[in-house]
Protein backbone atom coordinates (compact mmCIF):
# COMPACT_ATOMS: atom_id res chain seq x y z
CA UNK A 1 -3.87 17.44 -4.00
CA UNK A 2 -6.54 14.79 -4.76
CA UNK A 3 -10.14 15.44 -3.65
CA UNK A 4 -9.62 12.82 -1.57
CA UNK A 5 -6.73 14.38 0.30
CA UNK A 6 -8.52 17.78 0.20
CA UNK A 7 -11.55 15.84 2.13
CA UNK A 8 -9.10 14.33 4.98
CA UNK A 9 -7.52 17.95 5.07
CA UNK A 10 -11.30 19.47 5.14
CA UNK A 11 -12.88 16.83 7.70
CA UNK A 12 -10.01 17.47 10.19
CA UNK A 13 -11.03 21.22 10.14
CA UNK A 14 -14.61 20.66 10.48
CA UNK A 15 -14.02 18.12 13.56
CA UNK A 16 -12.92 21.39 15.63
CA UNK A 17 -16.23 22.88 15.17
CA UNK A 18 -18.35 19.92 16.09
CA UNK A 19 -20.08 19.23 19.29
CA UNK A 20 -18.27 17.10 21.18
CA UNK A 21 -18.81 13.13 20.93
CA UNK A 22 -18.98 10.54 22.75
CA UNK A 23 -15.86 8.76 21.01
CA UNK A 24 -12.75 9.85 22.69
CA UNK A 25 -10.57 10.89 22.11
CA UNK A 26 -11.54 13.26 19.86
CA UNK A 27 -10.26 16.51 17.85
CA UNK A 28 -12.54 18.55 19.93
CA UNK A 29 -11.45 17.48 23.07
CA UNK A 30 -7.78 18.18 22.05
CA UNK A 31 -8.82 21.51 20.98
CA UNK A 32 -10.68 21.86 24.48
CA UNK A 33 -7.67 21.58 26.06
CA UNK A 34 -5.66 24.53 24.15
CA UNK A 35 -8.67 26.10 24.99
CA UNK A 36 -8.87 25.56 29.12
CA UNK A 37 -4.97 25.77 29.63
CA UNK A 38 -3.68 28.53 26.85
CA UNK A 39 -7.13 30.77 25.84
CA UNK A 40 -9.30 30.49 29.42
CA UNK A 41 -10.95 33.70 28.75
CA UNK A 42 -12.18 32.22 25.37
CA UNK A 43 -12.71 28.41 26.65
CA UNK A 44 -14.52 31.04 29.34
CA UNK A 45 -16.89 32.99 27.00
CA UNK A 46 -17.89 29.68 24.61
CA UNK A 47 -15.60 31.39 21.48
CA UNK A 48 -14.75 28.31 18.93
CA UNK A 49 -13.13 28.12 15.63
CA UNK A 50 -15.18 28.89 12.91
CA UNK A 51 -14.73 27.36 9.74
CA UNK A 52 -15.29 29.45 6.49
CA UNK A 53 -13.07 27.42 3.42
CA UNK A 54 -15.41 29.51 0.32
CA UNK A 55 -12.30 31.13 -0.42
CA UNK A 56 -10.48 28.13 -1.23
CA UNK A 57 -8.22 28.40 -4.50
CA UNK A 58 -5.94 25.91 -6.10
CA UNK A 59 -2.38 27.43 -7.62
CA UNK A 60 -1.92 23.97 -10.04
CA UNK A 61 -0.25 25.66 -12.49
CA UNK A 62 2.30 26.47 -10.25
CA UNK A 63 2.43 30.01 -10.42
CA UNK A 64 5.57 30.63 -8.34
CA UNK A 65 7.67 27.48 -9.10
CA UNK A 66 8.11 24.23 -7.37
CA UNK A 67 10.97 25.29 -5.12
CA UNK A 68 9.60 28.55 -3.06
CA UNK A 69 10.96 30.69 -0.46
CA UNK A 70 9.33 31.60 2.83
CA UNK A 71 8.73 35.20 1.78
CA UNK A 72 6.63 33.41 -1.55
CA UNK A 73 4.65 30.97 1.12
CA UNK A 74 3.25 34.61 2.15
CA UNK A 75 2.46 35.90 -1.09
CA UNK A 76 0.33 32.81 -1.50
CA UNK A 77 -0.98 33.21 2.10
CA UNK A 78 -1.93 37.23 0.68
CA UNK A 79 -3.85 35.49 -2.37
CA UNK A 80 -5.90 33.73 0.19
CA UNK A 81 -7.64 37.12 1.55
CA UNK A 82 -8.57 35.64 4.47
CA UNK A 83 -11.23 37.57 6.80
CA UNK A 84 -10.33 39.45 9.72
CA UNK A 85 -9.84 37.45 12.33
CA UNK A 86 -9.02 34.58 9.58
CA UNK A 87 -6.23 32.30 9.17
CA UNK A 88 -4.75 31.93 5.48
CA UNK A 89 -3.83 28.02 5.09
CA UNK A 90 -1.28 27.17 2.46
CA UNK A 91 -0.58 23.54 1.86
CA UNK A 92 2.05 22.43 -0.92
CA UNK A 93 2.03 19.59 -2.21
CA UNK A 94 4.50 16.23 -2.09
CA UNK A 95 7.13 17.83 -5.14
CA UNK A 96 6.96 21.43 -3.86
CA UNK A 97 10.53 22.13 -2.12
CA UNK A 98 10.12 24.94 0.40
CA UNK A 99 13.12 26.93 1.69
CA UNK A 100 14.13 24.66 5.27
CA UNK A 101 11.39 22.14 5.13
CA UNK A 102 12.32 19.18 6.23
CA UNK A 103 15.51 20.28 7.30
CA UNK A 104 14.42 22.81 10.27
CA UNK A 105 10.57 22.48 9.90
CA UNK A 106 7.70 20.69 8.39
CA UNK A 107 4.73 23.55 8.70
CA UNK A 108 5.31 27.59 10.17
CA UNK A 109 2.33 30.09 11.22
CA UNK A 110 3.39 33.66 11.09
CA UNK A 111 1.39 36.98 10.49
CA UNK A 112 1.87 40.97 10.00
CA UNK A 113 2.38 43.07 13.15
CA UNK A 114 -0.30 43.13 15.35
CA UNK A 115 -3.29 45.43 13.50
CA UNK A 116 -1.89 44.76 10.04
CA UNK A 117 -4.54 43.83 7.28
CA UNK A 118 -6.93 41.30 7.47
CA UNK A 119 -5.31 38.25 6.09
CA UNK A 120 -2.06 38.66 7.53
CA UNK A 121 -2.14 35.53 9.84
CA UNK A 122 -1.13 32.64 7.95
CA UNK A 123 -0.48 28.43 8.46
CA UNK A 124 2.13 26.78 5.65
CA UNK A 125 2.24 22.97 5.79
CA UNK A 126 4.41 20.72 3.23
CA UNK A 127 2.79 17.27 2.22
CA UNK A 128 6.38 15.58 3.02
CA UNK A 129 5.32 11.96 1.65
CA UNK A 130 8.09 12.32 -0.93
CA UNK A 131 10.74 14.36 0.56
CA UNK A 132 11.08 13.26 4.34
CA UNK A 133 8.31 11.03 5.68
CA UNK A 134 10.40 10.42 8.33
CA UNK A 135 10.55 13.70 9.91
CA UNK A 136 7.20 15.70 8.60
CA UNK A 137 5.07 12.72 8.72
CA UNK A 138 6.39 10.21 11.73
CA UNK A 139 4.80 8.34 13.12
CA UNK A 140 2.73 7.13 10.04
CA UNK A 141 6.53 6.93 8.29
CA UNK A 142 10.06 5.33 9.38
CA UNK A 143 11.91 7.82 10.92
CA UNK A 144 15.28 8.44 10.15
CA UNK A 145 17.08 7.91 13.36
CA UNK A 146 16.02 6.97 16.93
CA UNK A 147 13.79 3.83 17.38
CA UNK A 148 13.07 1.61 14.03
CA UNK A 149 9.69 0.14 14.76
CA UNK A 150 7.10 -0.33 12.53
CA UNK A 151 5.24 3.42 11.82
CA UNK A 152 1.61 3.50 13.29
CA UNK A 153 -1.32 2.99 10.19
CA UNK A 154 -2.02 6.30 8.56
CA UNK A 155 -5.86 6.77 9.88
CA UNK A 156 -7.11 8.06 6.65
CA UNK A 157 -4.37 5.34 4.59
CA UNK A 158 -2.03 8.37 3.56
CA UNK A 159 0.58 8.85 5.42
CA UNK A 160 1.44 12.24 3.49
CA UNK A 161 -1.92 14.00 4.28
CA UNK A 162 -1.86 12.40 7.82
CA UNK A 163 1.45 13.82 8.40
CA UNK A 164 0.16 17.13 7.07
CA UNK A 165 -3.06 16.97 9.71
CA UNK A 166 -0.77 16.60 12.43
CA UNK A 167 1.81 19.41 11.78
CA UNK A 168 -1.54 21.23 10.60
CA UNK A 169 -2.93 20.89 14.10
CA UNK A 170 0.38 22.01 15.97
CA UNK A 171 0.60 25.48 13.94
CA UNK A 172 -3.31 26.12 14.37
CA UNK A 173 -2.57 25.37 18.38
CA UNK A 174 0.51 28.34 17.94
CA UNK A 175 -1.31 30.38 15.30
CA UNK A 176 -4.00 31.33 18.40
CA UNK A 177 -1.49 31.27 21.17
CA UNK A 178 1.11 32.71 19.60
CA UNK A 179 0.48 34.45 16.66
CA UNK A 180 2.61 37.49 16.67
CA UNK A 181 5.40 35.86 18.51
CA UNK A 182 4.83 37.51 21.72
CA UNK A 183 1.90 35.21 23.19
CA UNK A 184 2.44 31.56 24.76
CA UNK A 185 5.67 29.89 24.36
CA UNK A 186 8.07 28.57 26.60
CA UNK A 187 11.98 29.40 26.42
CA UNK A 188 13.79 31.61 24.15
CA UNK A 189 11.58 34.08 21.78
CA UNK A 190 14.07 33.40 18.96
CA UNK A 191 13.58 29.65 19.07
CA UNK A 192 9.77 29.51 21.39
CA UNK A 193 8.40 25.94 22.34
CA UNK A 194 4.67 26.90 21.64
CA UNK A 195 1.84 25.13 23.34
CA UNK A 196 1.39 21.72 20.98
CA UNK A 197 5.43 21.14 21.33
CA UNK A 198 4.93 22.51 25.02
């Protein structure tokens, strides 16, 4: 990642801890609202997200290869150390294959059992700019099927990075709803619609 995709990646994570604005709509409002309809007791007692990146590490040598299995996304996640309470985030980058992106998902959340070791919760997101804009980074991308309009303007002019944001934002909304599988989701538990697809 450029330090300019870093920043985009960085800014979106520091817009959930801001006071709201008067611009709407806004991150924060968005995040109010998985607040007020999926966490009341902590929309309820004023908890936000706290942002601590001074852990952040870069694996550019590619210490694991550029085609990585889910169970490797975790070892990186482990690397992370992430406080209690913490998310790990693990973003690859545009010619890292991971095992089903693009074909059955463009991000996943996951953690330990409940009480595991701090660091255990985790958000993987693919940058999918190479590999299928279409599907990990619509609308800023042609899609593969459905409708063929033009794709909306990336906001920050990169539609990878934008793409990432978004799918970012969805697993942090199920990473705190949902995060051992047995909070918010709607239908079946082996296939749950959690509360940003919801």
């Amino acid at each position: 990642f450029t330090s300019a995709q870093k920043s985009i990646v960085y800014d979106f994570l520091l817009s959930l801890t801001t006071a709201p604005s008067a611009a709407t709509p806004s991150v924060v409002q968005w995040w109010g609202t998985i607040d007020q309809l999926y966490l009341p007791s902590a929309a309820a007692s004023g908890t936000r997200v706290l942002l601590d990146a001074r852990a952040e590490a870069s694996d550019e040598a590619y210490s694991l290869g550029k085609s990585l299995t889910l169970a490797q996304i975790e070892q990186l996640a482990a690397r992370a150390g992430a406080k209690k309470g913490g998310i790990a985030l693990v973003f690859t980058d545009q010619d890292v294959a991971v095992e089903g992106f693009c074909s059955s998902r463009c991000g996943k959340h996951g953690s330990a059992a409940p009480g595991a070791e701090a660091g255990s919760t985790y958000i993987w997101v693919g940058n999918a700019v190479k590999q299928c804009p279409g599907q990990c980074a619509w609308p800023f991308a042609q899609p593969l099927y459905g409708p063929q309009g033009a794709p909306l303007v990336a906001p920050n002019g990169d539609a990878g990075i934008d793409g990432l944001v978004m799918v970012l934002a969805a697993m942090m909304a199920g990473t705190v709803t949902n995060p051992y599988r047995d909070g918010f989701y709607q239908g079946e538990k082996d296939a749950p619609l959690e509360a940003a697809t919801a």
